[in-house]
ModelCIF file with pLDDT and N, C-alpha, C, O atoms, coordinates in Angstrom:
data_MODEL
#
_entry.id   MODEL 
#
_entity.id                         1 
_entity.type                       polymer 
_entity.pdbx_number_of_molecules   1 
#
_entity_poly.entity_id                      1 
_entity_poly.type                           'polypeptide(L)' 
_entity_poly.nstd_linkage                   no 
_entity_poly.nstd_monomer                   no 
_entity_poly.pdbx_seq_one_letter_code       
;(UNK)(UNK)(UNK)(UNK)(UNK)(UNK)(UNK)(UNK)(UNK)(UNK)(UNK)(UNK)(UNK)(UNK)(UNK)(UNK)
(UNK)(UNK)(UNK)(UNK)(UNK)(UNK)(UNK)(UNK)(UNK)(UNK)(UNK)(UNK)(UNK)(UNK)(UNK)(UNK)
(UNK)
;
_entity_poly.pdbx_seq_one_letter_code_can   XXXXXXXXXXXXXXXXXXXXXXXXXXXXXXXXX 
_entity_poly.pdbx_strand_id                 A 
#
loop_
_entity_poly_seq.entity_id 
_entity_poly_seq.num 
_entity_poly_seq.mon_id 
_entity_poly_seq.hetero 
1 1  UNK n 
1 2  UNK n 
1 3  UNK n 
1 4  UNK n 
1 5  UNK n 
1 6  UNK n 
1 7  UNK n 
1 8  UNK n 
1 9  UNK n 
1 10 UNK n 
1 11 UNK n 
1 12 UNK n 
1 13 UNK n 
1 14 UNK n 
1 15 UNK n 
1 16 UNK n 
1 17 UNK n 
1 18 UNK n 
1 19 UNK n 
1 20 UNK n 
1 21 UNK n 
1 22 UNK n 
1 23 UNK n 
1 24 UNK n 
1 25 UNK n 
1 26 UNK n 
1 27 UNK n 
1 28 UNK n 
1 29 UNK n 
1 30 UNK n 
1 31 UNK n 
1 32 UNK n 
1 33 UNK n 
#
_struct_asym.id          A 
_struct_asym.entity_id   1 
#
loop_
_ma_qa_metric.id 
_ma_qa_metric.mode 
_ma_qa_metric.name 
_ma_qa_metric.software_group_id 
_ma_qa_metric.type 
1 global pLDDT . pLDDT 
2 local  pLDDT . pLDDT 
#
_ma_qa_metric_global.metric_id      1 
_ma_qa_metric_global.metric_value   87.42 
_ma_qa_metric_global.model_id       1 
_ma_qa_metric_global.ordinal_id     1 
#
loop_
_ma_qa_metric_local.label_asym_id 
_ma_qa_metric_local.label_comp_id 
_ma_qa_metric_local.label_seq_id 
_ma_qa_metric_local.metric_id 
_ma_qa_metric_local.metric_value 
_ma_qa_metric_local.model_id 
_ma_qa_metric_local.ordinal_id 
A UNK 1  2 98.00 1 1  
A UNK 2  2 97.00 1 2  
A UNK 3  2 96.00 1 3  
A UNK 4  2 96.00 1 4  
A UNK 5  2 96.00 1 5  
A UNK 6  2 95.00 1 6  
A UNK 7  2 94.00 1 7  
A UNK 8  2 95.00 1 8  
A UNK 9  2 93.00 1 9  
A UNK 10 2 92.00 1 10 
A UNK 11 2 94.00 1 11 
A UNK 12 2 96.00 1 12 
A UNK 13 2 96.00 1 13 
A UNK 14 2 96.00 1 14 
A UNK 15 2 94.00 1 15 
A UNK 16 2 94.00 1 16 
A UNK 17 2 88.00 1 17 
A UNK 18 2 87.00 1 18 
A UNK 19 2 81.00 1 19 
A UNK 20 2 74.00 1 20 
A UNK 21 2 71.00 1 21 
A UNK 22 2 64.00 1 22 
A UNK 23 2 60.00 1 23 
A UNK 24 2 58.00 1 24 
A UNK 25 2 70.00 1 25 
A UNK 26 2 81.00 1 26 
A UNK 27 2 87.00 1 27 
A UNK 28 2 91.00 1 28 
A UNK 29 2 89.00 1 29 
A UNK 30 2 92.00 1 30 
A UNK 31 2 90.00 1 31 
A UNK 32 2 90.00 1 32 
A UNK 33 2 90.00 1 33 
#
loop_
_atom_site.group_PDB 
_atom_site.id 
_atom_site.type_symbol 
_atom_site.label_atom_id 
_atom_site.label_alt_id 
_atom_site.label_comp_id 
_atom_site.label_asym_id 
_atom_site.label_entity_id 
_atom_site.label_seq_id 
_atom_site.pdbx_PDB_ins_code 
_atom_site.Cartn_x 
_atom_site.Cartn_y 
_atom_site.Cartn_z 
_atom_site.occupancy 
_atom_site.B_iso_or_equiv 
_atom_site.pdbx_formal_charge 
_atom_site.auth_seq_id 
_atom_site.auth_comp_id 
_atom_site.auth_asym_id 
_atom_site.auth_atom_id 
_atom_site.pdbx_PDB_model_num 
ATOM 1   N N  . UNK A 1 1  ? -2.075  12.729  5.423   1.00 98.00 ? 1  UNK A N  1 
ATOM 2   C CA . UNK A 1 1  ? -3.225  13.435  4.854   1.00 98.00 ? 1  UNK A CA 1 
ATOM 3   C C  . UNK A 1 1  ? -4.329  12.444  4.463   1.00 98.00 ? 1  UNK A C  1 
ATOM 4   O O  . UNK A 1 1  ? -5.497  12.717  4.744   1.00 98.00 ? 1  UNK A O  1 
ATOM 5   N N  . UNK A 1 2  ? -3.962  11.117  3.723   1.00 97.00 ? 2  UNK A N  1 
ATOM 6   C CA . UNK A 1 2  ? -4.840  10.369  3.800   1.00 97.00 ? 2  UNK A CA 1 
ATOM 7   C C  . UNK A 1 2  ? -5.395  9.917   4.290   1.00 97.00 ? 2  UNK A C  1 
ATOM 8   O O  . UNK A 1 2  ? -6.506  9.584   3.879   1.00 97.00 ? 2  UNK A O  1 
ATOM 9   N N  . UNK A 1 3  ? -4.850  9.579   5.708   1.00 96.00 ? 3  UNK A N  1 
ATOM 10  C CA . UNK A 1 3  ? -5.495  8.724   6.886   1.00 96.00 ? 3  UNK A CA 1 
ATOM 11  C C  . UNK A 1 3  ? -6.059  9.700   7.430   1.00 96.00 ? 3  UNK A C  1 
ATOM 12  O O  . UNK A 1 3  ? -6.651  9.178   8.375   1.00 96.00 ? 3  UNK A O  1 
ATOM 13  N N  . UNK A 1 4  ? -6.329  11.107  7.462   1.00 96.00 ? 4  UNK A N  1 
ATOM 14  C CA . UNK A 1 4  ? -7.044  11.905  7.993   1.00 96.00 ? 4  UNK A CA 1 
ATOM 15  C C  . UNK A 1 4  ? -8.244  11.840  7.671   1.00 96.00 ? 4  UNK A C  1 
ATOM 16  O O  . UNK A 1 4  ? -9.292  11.575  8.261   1.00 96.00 ? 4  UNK A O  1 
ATOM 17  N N  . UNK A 1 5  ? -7.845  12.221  6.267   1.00 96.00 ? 5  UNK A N  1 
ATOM 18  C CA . UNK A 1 5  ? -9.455  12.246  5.156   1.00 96.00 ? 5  UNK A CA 1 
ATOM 19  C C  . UNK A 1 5  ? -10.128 11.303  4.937   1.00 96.00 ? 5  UNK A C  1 
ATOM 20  O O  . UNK A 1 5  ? -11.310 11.376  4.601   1.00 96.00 ? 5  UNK A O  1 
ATOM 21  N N  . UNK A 1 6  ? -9.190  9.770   5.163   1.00 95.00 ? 6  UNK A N  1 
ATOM 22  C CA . UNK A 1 6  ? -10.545 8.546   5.377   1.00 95.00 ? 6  UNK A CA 1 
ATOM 23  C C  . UNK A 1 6  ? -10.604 8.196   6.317   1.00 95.00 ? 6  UNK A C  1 
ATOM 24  O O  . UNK A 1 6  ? -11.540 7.396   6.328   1.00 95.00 ? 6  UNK A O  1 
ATOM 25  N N  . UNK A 1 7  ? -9.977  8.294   7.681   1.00 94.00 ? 7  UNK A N  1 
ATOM 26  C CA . UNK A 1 7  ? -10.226 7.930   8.509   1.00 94.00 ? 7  UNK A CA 1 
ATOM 27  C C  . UNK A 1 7  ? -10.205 6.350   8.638   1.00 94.00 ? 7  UNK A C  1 
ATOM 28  O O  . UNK A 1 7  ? -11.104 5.710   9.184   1.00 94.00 ? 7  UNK A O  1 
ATOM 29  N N  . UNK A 1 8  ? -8.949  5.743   8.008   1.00 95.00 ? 8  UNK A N  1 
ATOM 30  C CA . UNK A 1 8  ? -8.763  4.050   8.759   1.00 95.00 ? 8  UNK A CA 1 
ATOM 31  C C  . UNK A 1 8  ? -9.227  3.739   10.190  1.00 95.00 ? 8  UNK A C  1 
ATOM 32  O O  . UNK A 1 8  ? -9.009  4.336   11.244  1.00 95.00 ? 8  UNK A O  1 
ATOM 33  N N  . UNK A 1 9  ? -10.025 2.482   9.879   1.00 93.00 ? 9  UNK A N  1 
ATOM 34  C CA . UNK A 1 9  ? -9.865  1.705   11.238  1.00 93.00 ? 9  UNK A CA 1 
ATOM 35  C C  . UNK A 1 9  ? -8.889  0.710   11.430  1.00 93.00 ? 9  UNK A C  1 
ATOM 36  O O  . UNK A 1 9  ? -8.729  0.283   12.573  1.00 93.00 ? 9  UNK A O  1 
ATOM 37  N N  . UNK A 1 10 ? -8.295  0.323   10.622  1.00 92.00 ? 10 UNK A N  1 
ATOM 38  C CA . UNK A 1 10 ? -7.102  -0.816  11.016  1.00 92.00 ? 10 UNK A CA 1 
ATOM 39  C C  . UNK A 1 10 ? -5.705  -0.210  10.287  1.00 92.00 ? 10 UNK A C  1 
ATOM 40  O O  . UNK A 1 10 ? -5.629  0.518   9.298   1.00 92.00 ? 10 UNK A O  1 
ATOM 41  N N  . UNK A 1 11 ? -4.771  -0.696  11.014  1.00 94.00 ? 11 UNK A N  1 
ATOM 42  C CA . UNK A 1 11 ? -3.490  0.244   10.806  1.00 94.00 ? 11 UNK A CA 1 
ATOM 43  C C  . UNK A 1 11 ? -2.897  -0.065  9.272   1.00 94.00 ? 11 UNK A C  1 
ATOM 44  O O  . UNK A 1 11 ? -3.955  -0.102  8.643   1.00 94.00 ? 11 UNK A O  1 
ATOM 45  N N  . UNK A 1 12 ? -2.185  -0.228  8.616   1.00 96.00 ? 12 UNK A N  1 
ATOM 46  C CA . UNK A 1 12 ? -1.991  -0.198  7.215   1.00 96.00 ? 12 UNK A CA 1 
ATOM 47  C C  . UNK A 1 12 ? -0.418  0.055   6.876   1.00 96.00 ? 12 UNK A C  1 
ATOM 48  O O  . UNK A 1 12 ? 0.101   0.805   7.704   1.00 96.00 ? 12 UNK A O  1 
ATOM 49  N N  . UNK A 1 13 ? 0.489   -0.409  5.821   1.00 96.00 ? 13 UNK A N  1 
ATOM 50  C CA . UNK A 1 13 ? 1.869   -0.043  6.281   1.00 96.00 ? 13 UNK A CA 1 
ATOM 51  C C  . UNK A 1 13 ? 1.924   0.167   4.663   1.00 96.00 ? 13 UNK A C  1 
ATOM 52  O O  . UNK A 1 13 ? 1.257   -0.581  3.949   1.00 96.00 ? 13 UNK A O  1 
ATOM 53  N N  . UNK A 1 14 ? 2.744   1.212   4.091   1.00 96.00 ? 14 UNK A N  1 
ATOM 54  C CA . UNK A 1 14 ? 2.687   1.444   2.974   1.00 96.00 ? 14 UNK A CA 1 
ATOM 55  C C  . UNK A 1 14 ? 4.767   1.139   2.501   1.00 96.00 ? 14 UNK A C  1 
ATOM 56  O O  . UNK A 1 14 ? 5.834   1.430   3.042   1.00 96.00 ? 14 UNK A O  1 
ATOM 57  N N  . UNK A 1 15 ? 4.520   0.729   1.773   1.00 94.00 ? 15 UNK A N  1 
ATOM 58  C CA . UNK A 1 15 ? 6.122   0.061   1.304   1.00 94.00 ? 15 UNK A CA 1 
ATOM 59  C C  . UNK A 1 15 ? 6.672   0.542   0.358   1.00 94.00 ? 15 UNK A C  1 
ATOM 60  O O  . UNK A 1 15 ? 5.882   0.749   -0.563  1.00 94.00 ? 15 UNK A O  1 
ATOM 61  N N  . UNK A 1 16 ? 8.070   0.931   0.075   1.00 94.00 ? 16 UNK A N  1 
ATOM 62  C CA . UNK A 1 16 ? 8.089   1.427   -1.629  1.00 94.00 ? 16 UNK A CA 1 
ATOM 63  C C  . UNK A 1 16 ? 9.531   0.954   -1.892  1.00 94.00 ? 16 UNK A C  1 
ATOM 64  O O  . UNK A 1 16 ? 10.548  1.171   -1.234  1.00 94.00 ? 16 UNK A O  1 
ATOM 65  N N  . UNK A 1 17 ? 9.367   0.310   -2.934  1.00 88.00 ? 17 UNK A N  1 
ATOM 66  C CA . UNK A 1 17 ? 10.891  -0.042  -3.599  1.00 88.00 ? 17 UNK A CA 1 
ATOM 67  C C  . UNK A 1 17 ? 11.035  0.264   -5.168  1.00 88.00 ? 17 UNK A C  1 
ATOM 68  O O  . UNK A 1 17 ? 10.099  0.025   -5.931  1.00 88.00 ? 17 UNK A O  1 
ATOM 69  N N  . UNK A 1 18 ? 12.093  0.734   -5.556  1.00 87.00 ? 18 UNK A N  1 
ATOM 70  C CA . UNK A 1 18 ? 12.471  0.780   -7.199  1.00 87.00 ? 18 UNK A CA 1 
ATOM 71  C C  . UNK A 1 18 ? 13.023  -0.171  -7.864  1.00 87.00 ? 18 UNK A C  1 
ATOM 72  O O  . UNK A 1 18 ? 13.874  -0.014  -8.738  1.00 87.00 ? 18 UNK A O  1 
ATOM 73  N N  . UNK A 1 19 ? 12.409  -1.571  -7.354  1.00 81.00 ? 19 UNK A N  1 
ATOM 74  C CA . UNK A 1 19 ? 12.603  -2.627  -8.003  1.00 81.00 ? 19 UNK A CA 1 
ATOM 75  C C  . UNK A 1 19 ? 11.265  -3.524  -7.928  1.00 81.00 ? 19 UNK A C  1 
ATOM 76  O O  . UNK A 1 19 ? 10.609  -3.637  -6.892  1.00 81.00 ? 19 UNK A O  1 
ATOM 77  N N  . UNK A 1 20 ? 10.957  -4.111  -9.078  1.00 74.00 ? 20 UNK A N  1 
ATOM 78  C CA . UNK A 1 20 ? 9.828   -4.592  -9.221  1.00 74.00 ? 20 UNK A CA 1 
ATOM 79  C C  . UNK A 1 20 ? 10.049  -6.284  -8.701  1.00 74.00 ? 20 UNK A C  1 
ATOM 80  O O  . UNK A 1 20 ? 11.123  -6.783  -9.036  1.00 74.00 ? 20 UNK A O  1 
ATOM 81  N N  . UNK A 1 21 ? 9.433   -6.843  -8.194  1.00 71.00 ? 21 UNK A N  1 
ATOM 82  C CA . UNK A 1 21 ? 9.117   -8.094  -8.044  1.00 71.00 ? 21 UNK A CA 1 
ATOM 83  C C  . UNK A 1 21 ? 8.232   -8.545  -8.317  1.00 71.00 ? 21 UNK A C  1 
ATOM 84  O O  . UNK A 1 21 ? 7.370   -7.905  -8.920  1.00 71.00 ? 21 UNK A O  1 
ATOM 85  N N  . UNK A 1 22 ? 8.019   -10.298 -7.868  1.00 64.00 ? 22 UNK A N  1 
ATOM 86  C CA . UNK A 1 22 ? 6.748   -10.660 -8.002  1.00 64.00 ? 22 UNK A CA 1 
ATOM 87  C C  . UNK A 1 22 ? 5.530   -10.634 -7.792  1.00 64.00 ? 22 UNK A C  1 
ATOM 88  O O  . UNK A 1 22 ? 4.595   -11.248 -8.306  1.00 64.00 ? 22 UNK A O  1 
ATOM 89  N N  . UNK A 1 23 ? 5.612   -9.626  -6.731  1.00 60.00 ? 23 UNK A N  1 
ATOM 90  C CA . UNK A 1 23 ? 4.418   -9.271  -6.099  1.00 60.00 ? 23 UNK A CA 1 
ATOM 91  C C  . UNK A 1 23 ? 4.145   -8.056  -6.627  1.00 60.00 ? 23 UNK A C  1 
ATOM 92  O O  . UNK A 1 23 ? 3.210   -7.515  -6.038  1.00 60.00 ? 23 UNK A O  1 
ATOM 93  N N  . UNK A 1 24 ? 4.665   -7.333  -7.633  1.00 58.00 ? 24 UNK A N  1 
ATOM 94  C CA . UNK A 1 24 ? 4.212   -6.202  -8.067  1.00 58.00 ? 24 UNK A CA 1 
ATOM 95  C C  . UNK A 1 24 ? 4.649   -5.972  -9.775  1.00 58.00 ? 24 UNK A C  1 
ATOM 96  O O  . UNK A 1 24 ? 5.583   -5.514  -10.433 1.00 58.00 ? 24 UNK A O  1 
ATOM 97  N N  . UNK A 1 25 ? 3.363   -6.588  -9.976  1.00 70.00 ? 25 UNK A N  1 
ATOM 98  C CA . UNK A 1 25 ? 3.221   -6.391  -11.798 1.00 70.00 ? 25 UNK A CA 1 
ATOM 99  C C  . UNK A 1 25 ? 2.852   -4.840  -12.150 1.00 70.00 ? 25 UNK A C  1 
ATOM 100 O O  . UNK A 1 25 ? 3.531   -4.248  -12.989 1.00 70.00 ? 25 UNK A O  1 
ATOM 101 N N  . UNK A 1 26 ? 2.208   -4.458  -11.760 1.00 81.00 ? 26 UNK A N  1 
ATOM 102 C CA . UNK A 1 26 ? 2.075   -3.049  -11.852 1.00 81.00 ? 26 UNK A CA 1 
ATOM 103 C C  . UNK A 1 26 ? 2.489   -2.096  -10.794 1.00 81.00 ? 26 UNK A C  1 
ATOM 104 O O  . UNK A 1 26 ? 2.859   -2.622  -9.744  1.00 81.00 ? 26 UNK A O  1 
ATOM 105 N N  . UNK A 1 27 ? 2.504   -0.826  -10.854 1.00 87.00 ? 27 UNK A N  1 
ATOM 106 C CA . UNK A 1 27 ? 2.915   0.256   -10.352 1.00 87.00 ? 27 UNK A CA 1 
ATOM 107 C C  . UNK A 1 27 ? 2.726   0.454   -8.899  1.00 87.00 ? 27 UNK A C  1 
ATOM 108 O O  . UNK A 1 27 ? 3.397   1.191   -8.176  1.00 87.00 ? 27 UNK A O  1 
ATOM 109 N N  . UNK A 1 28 ? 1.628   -0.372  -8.529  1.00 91.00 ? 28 UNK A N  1 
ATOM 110 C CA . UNK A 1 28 ? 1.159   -0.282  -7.211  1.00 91.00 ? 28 UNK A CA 1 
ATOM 111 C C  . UNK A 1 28 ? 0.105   -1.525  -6.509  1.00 91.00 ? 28 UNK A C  1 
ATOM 112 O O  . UNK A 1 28 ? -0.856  -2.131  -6.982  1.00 91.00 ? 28 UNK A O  1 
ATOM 113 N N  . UNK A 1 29 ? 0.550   -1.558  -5.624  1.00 89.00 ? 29 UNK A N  1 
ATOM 114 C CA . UNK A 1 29 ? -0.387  -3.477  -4.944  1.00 89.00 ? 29 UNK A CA 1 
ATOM 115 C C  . UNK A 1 29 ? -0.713  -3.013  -3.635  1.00 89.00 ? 29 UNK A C  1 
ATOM 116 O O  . UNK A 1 29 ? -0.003  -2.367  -2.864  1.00 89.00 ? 29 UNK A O  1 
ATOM 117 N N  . UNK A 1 30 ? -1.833  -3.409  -3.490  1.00 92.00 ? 30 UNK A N  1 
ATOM 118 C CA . UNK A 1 30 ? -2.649  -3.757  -1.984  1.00 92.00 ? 30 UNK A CA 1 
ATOM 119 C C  . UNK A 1 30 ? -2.791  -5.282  -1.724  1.00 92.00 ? 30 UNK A C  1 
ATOM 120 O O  . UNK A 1 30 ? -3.029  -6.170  -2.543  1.00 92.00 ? 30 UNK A O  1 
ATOM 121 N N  . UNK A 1 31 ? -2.554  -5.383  -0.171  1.00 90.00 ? 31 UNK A N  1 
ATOM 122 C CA . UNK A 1 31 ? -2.656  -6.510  -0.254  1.00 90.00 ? 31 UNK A CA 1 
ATOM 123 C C  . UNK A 1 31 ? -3.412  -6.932  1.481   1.00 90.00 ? 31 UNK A C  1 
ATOM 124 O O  . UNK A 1 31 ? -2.912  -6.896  2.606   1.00 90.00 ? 31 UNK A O  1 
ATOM 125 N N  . UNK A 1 32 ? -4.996  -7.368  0.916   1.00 90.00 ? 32 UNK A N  1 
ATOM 126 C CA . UNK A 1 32 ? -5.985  -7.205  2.143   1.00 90.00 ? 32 UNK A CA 1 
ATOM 127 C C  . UNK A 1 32 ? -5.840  -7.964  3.320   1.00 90.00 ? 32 UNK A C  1 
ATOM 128 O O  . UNK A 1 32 ? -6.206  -7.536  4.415   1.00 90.00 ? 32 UNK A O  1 
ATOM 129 N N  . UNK A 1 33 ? -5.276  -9.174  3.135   1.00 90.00 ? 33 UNK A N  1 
ATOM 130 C CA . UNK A 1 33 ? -4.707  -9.906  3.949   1.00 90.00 ? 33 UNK A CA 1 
ATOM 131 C C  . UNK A 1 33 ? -3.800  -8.972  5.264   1.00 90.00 ? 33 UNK A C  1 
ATOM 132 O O  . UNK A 1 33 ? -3.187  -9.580  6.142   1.00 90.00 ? 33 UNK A O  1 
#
């Protein structure tokens, strides 16, 4: 639904774990690279 409504141009991979690491101090991280 999202990728509909914004319409990405570059592909994007969305990840989810119930364990926090270092790469995720808060609830949710992008990462533009």
């Amino acid at each position: 639904f999202i990728n509909d409504e914004l319409s990405f141009k570059q592909p994007f991979k969305v990840k989810f774990t119930k364990n926090r690491d270092d790469d995720l101090k808060t609830y949710a991280y992008y990462n533009p690279k």
